[in-house]
C-alpha atoms as a PDB file:
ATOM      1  CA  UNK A   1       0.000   0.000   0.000  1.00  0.00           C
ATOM      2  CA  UNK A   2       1.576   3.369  -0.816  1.00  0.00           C
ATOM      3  CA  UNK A   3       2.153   5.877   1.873  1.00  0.00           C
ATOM      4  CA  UNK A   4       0.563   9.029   2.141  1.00  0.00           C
ATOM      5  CA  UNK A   5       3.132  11.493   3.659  1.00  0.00           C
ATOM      6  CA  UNK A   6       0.586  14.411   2.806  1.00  0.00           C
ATOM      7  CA  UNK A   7      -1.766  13.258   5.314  1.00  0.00           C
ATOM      8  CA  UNK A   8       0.311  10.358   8.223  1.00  0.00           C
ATOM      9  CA  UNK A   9      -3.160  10.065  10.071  1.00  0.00           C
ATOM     10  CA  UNK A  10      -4.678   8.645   6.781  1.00  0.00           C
ATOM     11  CA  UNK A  11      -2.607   5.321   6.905  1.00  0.00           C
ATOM     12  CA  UNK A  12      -4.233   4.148  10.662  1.00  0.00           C
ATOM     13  CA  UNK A  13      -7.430   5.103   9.085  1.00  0.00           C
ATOM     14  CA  UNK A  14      -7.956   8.570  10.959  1.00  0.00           C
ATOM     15  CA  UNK A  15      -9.726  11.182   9.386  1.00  0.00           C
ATOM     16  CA  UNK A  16      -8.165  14.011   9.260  1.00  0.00           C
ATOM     17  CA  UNK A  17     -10.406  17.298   9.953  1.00  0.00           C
ATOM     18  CA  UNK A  18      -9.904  19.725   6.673  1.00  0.00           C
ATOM     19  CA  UNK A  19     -10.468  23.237   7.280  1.00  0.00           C
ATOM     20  CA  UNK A  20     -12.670  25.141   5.054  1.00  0.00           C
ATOM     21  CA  UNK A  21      -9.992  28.466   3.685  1.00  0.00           C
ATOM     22  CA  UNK A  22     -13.303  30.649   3.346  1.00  0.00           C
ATOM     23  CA  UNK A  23     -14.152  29.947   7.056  1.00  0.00           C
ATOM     24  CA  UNK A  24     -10.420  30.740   8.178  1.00  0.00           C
ATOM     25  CA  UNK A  25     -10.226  34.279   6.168  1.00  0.00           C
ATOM     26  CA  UNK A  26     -13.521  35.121   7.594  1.00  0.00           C
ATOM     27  CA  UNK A  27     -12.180  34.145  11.012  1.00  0.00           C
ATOM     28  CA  UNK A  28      -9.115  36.364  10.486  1.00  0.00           C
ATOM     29  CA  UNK A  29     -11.446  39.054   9.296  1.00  0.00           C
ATOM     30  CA  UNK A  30     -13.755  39.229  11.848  1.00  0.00           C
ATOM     31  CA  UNK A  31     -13.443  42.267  14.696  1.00  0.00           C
ATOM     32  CA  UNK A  32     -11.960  40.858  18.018  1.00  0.00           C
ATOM     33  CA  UNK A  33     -15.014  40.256  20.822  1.00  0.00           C
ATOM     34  CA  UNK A  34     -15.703  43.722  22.249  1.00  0.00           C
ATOM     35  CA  UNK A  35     -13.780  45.651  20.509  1.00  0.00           C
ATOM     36  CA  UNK A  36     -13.086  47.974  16.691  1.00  0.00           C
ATOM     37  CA  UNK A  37     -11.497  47.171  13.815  1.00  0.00           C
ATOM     38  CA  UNK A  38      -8.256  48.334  13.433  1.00  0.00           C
ATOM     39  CA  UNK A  39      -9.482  49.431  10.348  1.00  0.00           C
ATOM     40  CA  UNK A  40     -12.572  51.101  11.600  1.00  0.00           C
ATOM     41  CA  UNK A  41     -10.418  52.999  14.151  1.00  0.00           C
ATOM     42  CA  UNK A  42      -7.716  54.100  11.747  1.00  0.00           C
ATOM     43  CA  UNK A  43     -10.537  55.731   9.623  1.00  0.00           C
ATOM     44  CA  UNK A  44     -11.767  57.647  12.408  1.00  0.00           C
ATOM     45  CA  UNK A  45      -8.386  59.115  13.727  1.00  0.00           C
ATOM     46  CA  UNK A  46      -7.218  59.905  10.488  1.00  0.00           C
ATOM     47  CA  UNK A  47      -9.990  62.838  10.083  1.00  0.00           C
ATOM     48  CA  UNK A  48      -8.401  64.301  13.709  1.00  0.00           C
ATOM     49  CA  UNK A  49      -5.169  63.525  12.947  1.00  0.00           C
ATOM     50  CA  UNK A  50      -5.729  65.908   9.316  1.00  0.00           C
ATOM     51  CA  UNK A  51      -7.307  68.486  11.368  1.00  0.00           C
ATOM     52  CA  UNK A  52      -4.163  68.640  13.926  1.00  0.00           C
ATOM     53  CA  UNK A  53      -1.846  68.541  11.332  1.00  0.00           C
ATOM     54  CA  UNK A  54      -3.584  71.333   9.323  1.00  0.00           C
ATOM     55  CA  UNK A  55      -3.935  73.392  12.922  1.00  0.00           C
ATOM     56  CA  UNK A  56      -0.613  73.190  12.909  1.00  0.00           C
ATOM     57  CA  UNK A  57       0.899  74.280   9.896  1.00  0.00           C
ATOM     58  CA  UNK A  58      -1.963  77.188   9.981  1.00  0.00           C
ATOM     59  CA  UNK A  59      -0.212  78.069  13.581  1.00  0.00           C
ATOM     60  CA  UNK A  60       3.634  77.785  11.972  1.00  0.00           C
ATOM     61  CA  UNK A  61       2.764  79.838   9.012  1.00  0.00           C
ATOM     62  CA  UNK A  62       0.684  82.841  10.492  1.00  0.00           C
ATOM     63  CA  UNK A  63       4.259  83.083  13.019  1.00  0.00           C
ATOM     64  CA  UNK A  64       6.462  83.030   9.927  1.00  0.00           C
ATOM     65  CA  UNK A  65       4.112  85.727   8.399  1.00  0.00           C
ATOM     66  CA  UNK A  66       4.358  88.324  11.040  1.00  0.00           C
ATOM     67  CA  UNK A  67       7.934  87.360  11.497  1.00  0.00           C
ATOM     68  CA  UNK A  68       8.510  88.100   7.841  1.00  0.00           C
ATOM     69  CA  UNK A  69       6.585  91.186   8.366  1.00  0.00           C
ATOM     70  CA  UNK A  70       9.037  92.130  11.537  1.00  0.00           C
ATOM     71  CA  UNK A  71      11.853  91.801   9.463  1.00  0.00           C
ATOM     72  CA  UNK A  72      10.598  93.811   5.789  1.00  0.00           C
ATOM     73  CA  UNK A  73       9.421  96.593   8.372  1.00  0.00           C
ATOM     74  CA  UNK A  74      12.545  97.490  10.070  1.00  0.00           C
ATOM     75  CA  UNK A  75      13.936  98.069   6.761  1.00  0.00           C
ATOM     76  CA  UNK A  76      11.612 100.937   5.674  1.00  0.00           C
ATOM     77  CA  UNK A  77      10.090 103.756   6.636  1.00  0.00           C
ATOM     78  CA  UNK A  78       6.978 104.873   8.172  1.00  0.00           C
ATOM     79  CA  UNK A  79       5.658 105.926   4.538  1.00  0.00           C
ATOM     80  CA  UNK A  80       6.343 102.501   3.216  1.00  0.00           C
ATOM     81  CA  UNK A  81       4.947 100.659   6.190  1.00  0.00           C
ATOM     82  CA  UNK A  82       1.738 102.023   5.776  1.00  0.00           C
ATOM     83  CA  UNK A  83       1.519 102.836   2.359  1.00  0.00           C
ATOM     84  CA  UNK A  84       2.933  99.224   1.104  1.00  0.00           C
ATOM     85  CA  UNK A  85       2.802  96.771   4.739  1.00  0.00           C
ATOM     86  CA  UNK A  86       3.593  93.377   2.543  1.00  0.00           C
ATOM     87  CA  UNK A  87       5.545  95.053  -0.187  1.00  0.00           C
ATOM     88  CA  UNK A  88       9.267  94.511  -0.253  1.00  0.00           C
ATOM     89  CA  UNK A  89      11.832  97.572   0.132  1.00  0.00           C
ATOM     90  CA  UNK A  90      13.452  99.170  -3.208  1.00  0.00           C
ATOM     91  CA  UNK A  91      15.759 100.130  -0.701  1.00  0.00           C
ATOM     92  CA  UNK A  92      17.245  98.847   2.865  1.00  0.00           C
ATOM     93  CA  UNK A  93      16.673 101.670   5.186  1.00  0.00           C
ATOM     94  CA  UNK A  94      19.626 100.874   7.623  1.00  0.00           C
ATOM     95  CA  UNK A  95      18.873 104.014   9.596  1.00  0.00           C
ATOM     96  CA  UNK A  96      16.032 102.517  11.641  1.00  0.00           C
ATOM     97  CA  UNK A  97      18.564  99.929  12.913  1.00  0.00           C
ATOM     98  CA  UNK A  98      21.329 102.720  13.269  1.00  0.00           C
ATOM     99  CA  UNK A  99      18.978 104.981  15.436  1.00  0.00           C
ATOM    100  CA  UNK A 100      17.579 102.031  16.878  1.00  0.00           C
ATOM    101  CA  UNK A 101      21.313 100.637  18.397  1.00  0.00           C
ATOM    102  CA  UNK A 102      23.347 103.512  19.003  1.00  0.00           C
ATOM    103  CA  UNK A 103      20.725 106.890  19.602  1.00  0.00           C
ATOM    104  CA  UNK A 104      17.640 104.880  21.199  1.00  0.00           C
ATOM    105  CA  UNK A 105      19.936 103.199  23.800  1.00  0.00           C
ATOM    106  CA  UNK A 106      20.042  99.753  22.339  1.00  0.00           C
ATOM    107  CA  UNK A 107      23.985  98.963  22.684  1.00  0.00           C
ATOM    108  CA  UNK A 108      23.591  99.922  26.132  1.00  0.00           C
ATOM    109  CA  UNK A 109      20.531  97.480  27.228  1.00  0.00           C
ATOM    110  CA  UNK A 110      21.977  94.999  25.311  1.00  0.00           C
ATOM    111  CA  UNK A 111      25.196  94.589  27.456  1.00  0.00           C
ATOM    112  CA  UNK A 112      23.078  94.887  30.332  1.00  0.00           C
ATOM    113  CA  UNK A 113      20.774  92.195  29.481  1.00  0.00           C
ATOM    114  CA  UNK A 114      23.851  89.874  27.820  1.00  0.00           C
ATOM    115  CA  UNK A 115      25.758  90.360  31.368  1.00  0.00           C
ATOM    116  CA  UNK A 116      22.258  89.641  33.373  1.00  0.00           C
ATOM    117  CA  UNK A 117      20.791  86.974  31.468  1.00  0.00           C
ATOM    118  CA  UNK A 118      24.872  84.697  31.445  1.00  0.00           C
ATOM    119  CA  UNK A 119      25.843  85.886  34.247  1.00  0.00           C
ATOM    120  CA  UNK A 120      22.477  85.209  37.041  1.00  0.00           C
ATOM    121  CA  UNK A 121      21.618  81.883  34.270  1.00  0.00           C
ATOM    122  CA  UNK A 122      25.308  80.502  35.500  1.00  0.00           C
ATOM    123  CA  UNK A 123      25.042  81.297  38.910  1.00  0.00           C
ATOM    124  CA  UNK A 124      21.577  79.786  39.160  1.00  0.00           C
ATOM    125  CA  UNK A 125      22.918  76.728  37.736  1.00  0.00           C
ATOM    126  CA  UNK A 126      25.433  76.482  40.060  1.00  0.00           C
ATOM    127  CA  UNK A 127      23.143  76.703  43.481  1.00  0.00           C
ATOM    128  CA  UNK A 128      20.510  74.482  41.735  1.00  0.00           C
ATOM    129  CA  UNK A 129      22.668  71.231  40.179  1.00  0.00           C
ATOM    130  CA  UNK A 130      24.048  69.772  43.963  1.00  0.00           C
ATOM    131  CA  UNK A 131      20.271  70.611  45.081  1.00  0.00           C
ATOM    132  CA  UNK A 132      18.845  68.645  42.772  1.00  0.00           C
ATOM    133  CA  UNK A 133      21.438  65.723  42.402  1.00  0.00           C
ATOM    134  CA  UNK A 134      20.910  65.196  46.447  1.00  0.00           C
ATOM    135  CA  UNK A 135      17.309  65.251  45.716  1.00  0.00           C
ATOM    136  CA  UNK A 136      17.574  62.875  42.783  1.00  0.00           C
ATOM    137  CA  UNK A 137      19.635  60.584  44.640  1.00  0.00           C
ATOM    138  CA  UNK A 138      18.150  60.353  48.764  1.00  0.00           C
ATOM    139  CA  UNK A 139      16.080  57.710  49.539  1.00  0.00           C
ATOM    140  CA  UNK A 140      14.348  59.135  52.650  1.00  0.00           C
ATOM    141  CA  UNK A 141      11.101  60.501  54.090  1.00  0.00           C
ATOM    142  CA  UNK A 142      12.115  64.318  53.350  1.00  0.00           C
ATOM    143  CA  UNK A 143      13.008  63.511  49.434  1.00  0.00           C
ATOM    144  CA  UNK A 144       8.983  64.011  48.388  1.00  0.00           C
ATOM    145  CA  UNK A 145       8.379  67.097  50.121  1.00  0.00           C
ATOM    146  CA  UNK A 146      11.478  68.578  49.536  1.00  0.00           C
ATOM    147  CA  UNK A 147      10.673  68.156  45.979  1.00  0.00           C
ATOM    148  CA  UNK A 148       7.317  69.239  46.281  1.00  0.00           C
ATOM    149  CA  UNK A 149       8.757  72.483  48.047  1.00  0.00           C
ATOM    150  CA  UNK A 150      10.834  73.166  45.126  1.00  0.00           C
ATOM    151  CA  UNK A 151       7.768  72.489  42.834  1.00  0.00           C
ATOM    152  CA  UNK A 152       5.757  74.883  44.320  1.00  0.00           C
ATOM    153  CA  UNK A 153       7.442  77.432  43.686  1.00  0.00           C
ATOM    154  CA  UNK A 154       6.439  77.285  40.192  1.00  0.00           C
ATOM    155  CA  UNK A 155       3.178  78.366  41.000  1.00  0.00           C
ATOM    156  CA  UNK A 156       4.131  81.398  43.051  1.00  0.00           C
ATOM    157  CA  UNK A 157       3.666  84.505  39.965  1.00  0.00           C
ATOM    158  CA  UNK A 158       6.087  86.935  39.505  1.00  0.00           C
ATOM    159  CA  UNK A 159       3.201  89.610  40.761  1.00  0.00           C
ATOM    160  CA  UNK A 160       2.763  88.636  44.345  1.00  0.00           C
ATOM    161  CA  UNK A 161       6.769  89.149  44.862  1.00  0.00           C
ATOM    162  CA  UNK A 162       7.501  92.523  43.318  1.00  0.00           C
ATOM    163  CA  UNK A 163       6.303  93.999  46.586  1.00  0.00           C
ATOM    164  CA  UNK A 164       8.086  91.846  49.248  1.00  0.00           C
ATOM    165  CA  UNK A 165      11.803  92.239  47.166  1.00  0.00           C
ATOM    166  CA  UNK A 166      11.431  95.915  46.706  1.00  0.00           C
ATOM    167  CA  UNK A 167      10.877  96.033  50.489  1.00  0.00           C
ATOM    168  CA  UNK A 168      14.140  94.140  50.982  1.00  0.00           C
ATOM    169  CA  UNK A 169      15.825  95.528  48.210  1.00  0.00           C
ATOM    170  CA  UNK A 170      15.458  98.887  49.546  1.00  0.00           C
ATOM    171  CA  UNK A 171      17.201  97.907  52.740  1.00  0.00           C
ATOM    172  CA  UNK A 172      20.181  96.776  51.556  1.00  0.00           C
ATOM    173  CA  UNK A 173      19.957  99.642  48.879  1.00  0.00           C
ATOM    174  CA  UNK A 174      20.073  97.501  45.745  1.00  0.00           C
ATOM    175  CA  UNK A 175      17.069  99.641  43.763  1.00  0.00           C
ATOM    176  CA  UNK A 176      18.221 100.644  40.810  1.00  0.00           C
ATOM    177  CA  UNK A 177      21.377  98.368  40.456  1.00  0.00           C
ATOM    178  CA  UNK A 178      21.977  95.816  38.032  1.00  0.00           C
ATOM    179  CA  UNK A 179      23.402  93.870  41.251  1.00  0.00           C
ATOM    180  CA  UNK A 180      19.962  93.644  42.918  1.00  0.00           C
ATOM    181  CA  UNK A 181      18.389  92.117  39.759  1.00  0.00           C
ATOM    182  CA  UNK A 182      20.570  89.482  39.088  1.00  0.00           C
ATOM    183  CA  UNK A 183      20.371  88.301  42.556  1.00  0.00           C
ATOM    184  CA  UNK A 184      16.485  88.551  42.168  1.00  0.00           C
ATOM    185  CA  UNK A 185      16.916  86.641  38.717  1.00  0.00           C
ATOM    186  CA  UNK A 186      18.636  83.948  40.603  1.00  0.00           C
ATOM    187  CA  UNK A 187      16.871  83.409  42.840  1.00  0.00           C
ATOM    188  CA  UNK A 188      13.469  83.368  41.120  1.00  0.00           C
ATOM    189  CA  UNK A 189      14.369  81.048  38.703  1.00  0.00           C
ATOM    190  CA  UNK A 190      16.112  78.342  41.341  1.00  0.00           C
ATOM    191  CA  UNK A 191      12.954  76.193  41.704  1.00  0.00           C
ATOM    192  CA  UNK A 192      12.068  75.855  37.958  1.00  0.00           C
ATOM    193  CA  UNK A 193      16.155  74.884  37.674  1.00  0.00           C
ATOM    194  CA  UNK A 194      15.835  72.371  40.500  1.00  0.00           C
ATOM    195  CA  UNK A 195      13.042  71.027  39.288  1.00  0.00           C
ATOM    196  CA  UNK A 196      13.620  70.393  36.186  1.00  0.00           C
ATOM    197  CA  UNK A 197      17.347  68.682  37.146  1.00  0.00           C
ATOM    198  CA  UNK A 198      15.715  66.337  39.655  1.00  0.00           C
ATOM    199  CA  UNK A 199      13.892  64.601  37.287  1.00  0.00           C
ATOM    200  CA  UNK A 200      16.660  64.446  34.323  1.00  0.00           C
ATOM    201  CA  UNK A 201      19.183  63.176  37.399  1.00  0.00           C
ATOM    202  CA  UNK A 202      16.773  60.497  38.334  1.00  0.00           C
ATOM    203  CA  UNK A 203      17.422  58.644  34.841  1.00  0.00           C
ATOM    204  CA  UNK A 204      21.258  58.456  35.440  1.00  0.00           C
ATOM    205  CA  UNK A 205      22.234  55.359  36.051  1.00  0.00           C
ATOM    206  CA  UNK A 206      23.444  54.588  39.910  1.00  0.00           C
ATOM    207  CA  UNK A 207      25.811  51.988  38.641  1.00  0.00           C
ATOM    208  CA  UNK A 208      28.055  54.261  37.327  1.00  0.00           C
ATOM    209  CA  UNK A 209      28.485  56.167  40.739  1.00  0.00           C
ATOM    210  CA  UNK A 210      28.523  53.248  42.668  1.00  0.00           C
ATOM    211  CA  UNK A 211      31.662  52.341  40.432  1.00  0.00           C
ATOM    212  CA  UNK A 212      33.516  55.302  40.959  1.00  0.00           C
ATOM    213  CA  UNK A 213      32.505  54.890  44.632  1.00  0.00           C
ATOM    214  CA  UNK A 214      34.119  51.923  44.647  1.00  0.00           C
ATOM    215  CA  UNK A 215      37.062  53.934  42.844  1.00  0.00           C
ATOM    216  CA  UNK A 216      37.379  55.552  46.202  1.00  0.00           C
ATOM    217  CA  UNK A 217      35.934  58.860  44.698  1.00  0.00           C
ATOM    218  CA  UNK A 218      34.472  61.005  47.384  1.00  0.00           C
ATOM    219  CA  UNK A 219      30.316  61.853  47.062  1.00  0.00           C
ATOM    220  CA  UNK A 220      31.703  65.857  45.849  1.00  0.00           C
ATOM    221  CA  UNK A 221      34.019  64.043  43.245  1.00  0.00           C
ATOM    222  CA  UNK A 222      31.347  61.915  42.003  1.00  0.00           C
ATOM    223  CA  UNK A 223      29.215  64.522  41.102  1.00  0.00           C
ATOM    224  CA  UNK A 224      31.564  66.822  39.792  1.00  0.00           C
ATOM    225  CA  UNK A 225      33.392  64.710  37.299  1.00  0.00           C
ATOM    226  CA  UNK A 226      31.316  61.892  36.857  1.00  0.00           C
ATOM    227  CA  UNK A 227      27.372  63.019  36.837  1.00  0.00           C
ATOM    228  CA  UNK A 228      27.893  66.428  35.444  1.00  0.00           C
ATOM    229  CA  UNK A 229      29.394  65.191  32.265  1.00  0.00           C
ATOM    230  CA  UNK A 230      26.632  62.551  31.777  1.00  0.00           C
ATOM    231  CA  UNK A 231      24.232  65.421  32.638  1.00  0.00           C
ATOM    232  CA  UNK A 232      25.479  67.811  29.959  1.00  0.00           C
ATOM    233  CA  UNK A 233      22.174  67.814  27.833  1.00  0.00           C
ATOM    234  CA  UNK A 234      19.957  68.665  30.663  1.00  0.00           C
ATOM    235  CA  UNK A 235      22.262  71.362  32.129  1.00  0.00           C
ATOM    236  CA  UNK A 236      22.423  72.867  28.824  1.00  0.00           C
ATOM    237  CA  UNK A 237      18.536  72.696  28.545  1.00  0.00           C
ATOM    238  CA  UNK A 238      18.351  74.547  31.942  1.00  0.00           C
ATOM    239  CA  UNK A 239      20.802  77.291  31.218  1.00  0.00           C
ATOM    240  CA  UNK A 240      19.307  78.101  27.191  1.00  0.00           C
ATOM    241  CA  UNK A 241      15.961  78.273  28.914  1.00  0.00           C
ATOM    242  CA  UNK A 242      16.894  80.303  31.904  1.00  0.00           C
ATOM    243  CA  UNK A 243      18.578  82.908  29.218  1.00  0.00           C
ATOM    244  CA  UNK A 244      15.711  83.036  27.180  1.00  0.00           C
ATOM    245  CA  UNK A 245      13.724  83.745  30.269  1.00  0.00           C
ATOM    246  CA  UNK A 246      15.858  86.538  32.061  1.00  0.00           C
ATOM    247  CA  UNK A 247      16.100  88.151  28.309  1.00  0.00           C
ATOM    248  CA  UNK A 248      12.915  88.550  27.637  1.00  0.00           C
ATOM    249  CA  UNK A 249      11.951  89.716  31.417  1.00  0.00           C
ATOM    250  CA  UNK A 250      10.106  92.672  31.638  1.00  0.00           C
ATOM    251  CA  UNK A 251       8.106  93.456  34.887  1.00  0.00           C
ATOM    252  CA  UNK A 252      10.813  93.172  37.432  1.00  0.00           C
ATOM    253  CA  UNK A 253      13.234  95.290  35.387  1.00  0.00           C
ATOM    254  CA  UNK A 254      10.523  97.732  35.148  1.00  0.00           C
ATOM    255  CA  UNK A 255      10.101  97.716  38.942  1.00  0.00           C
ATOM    256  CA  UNK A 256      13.698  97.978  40.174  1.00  0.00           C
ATOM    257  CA  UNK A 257      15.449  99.807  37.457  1.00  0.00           C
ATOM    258  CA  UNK A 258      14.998 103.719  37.031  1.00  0.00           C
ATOM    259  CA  UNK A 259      18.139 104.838  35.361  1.00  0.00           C
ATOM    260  CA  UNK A 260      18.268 104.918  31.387  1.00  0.00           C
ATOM    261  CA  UNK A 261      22.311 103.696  31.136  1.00  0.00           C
ATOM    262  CA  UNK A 262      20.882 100.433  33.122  1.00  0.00           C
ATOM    263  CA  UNK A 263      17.535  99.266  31.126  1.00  0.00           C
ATOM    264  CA  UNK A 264      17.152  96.031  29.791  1.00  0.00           C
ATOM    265  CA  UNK A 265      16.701  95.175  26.373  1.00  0.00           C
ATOM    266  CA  UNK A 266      13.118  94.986  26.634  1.00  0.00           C
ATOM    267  CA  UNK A 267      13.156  98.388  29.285  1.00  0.00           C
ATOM    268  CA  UNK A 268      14.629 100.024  26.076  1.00  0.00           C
ATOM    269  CA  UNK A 269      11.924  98.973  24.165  1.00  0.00           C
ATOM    270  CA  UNK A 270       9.253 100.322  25.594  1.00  0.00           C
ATOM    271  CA  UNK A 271      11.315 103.536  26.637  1.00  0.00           C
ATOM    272  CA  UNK A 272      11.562 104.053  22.571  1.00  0.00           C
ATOM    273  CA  UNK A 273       7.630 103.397  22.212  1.00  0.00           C
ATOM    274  CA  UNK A 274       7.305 105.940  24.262  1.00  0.00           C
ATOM    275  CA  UNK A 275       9.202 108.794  23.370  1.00  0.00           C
ATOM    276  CA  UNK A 276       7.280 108.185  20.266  1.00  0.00           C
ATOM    277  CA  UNK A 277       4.784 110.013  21.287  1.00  0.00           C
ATOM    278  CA  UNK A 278       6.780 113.275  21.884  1.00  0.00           C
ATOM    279  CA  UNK A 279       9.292 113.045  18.699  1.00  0.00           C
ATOM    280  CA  UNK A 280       7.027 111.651  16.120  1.00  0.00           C
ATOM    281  CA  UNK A 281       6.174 108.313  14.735  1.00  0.00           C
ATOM    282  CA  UNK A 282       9.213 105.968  13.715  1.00  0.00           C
ATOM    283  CA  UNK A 283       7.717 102.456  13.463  1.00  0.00           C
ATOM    284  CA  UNK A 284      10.833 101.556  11.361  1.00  0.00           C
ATOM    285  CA  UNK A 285      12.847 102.250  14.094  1.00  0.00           C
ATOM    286  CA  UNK A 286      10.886 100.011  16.046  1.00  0.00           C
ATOM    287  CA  UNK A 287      10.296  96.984  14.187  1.00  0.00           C
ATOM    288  CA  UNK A 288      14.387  97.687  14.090  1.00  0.00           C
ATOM    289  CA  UNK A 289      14.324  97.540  17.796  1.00  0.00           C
ATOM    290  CA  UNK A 290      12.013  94.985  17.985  1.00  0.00           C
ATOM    291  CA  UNK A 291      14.113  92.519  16.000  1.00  0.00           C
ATOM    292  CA  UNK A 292      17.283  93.663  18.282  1.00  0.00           C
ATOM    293  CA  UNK A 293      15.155  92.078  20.879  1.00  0.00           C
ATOM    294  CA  UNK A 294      13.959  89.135  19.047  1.00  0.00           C
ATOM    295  CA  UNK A 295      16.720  87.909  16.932  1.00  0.00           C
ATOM    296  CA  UNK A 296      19.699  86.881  19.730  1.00  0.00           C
ATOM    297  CA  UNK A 297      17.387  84.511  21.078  1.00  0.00           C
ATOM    298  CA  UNK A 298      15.950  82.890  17.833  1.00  0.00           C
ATOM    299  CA  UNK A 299      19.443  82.372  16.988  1.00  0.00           C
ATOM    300  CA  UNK A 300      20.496  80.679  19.876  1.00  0.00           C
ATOM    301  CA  UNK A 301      17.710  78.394  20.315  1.00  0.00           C
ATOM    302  CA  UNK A 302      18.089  77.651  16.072  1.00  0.00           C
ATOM    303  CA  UNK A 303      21.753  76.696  17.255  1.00  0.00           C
ATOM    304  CA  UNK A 304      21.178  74.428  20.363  1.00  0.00           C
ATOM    305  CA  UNK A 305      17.459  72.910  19.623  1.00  0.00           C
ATOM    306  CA  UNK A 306      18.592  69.394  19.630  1.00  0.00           C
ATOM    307  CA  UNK A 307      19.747  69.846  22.897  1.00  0.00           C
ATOM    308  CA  UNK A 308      16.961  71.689  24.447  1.00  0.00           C
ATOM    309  CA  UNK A 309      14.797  69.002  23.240  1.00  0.00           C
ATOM    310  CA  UNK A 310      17.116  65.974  23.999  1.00  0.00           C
ATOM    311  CA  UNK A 311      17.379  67.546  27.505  1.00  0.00           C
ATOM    312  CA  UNK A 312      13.587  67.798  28.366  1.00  0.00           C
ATOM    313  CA  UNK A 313      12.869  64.695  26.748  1.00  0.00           C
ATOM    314  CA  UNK A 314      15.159  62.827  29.109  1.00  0.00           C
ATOM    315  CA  UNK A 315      14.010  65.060  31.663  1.00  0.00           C
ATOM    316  CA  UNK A 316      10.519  63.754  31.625  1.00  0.00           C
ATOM    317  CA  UNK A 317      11.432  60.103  31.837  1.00  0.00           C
ATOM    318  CA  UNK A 318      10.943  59.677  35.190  1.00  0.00           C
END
């Protein structure tokens, strides 16, 4: 008798169940019990998923419109402006910028804010990264609200404080100094450091530091040459971020600066909007003014975006 090697059950006279290729394609196709089809589901996201993408791209190009509108605008005049907003100068106008930088006090403010923004952004780092390692790294009762302590201090606005610091800031006579605002921009800006440190600290490894424990490296020379390096992205988050804040700062500069030869960028600003209104209308000036205010920052954050991103993405992990 010949074998059958297609079907082995056949030879001891077993039949062998055949299944039916209709019934298993309409098995695969059938919806899981209780739930969508994938395909169903796909169909209805995609609809959302258009309209987010179109929200968008509607939100990116209405910012590169006015931005493209900052930029044409400081390069004409006040006739042109109005007369032609969208049109594109014959002519660069490089007096708005001129005026704008040396006779409106731009050069001045800018050192100012340069010097304030690097200068308290450094020192902030420094007092927040061995507060936030420890709190990253102690496993006691006091770790949570610590943290918490730090965290609420995000929620404390800038409004309730003026009064309280001008208080103390008249005492030790630091109104009107450049020296009493950076210590206020340190110290208002320590929690959000902290707190955003803490949590990029907590997804360092501990097996590295326990190595260099073993190493016989001390807890300051662990953190010093071993976790700051590793923690280079998030420290470089912090410190873009912290610039970017303290440059565009306006209230508390308005509130504890009075002299012209120490305004802020942004002080300088607004102190050129409104002598406007006594020398006559020069919106090209100001659009010029405007972009001196603008621009350094764009730049910088065009220049280090992969970082900032790679830093509060790790950040978050934990």
């Amino acid at each position: 008798m010949p074998l059958n090697f297609e079907n082995p059950g056949a030879q001891a006279g077993v039949l062998q169940p055949r299944s039916d290729p209709a019934v298993v394609r309409e098995g695969h196709d059938r919806p899981p019990s209780g739930g969508k089809s994938p395909l169903v589901s796909k169909a209805g996201a995609d609809p959302l998923r258009a309209l987010g993408r179109v929200l968008v791209w509607a939100f990116v190009t209405f910012n590169l419109l006015v931005f493209a509108f900052l930029i044409l605008s400081s390069f004409k005049t006040t006739t042109d402006i109005f007369s032609a907003p969208w049109g594109i100068p014959s002519s660069l106008h490089l007096a708005n910028w001129e005026n704008a930088w040396n006779e409106s006090g731009f050069a001045r403010a800018t050192l100012n804010t340069a010097g304030l923004a690097l200068g308290a952004s450094v020192c902030t780092l420094a007092v927040s990264a061995p507060a936030a390692y420890v709190l990253s790294r102690i496993r006691t009762r006091s770790a949570g609200p610590l943290s918490v302590f730090f965290a609420l201090g995000l929620g404390i606005p800038a409004q309730v404080t003026v009064i309280p610091l001008f208080e103390m800031m008249s005492r030790v006579d630091l109104v009107n100094s450049l020296l009493g605002l950076f210590i206020i921009y340190t110290a208002t800006h320590v929690p959000f450091t902290v707190f955003l440190l803490t949590g990029f600290m907590r997804t360092l490894p501990r097996e590295i530091e326990e190595a260099a424990a073993i190493d016989g490296a001390s807890p300051f020379r662990s953190f010093w040459q071993v976790m700051l390096p590793l923690a280079r992205s998030g420290l470089i988050t912090v410190l873009i971020l912290n610039i970017i804040s303290m440059w565009n700062e306006t209230l508390l500069g308005i509130v504890f600066l009075q002299a012209v030869d120490k305004y802020t960028v942004s002080l300088a600003l607004l102190n050129f909007l409104s002598s406007m209104q006594f020398s006559g209308a020069d919106y090209g000036g100001l659009f010029a003014g405007v972009c001196i205010l603008v621009l350094p920052m764009l730049a910088l954050y065009l220049w280090l975006w992969r970082r900032i991103i790679e830093g509060i993405t790790l950040g978050a992990g934990k």
